[in-house]
C-alpha atoms as a PDB file:
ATOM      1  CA  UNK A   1       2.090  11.839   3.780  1.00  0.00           C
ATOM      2  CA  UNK A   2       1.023  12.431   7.129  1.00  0.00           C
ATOM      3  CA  UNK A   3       1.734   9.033   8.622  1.00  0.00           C
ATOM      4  CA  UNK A   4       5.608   8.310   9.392  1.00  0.00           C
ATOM      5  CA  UNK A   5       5.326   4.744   8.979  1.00  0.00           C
ATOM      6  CA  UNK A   6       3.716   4.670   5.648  1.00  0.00           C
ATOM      7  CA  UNK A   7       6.196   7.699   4.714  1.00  0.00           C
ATOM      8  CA  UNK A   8       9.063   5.222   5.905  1.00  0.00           C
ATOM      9  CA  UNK A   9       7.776   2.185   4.053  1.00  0.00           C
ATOM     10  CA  UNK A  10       7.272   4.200   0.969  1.00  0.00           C
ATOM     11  CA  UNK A  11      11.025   6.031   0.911  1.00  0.00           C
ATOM     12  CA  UNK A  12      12.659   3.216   2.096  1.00  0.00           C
ATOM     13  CA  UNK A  13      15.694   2.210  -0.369  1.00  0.00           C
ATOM     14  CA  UNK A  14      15.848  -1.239   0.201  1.00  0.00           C
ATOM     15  CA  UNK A  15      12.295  -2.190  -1.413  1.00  0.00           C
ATOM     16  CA  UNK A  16      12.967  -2.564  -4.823  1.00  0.00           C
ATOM     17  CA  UNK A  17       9.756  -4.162  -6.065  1.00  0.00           C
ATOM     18  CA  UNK A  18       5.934  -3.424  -5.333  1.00  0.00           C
ATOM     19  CA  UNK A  19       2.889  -5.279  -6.051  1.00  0.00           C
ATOM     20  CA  UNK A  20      -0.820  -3.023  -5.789  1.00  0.00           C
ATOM     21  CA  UNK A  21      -3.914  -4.416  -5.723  1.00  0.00           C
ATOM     22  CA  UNK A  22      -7.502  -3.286  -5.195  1.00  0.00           C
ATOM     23  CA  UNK A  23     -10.874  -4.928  -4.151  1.00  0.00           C
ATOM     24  CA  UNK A  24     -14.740  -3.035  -4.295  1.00  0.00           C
ATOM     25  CA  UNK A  25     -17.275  -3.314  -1.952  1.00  0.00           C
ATOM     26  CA  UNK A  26     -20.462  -1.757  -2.411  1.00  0.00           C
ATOM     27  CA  UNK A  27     -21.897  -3.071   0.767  1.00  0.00           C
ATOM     28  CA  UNK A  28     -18.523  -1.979   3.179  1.00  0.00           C
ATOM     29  CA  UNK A  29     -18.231   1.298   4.552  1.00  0.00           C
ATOM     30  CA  UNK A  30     -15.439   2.183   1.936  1.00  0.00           C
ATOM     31  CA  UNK A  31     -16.032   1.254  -2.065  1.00  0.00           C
ATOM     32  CA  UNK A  32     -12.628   0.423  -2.923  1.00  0.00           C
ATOM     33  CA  UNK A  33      -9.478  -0.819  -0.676  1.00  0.00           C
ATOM     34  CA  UNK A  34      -6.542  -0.785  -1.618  1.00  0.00           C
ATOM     35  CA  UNK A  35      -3.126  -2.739  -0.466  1.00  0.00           C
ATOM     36  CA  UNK A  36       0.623  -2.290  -1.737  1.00  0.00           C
ATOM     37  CA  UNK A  37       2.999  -5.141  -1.244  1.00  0.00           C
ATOM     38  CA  UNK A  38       6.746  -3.758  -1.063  1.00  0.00           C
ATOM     39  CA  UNK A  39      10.053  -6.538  -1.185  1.00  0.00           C
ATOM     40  CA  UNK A  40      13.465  -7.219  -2.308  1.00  0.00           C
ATOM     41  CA  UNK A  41      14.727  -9.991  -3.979  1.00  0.00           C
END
């Protein structure tokens, strides 16, 4: 993990629930992008 602040987001102990999702593109410069949602209730 070469970026702190993802590193940070991903260790963090309070998040206690994630949500992932992914989208294609076959005309973007990238074919699949991805997102990750991270809360607490």
């Amino acid at each position: 993990m070469a970026s702190p602040g993802h590193c940070a987001n991903l260790m963090n102990p309070m998040f206690t629930e994630v949500g992932a999702a992914y989208a294609t593109a076959t005309n973007a410069d990238y074919g699949v992008y991805w997102t990750m949602l991270f809360g607490a209730p």
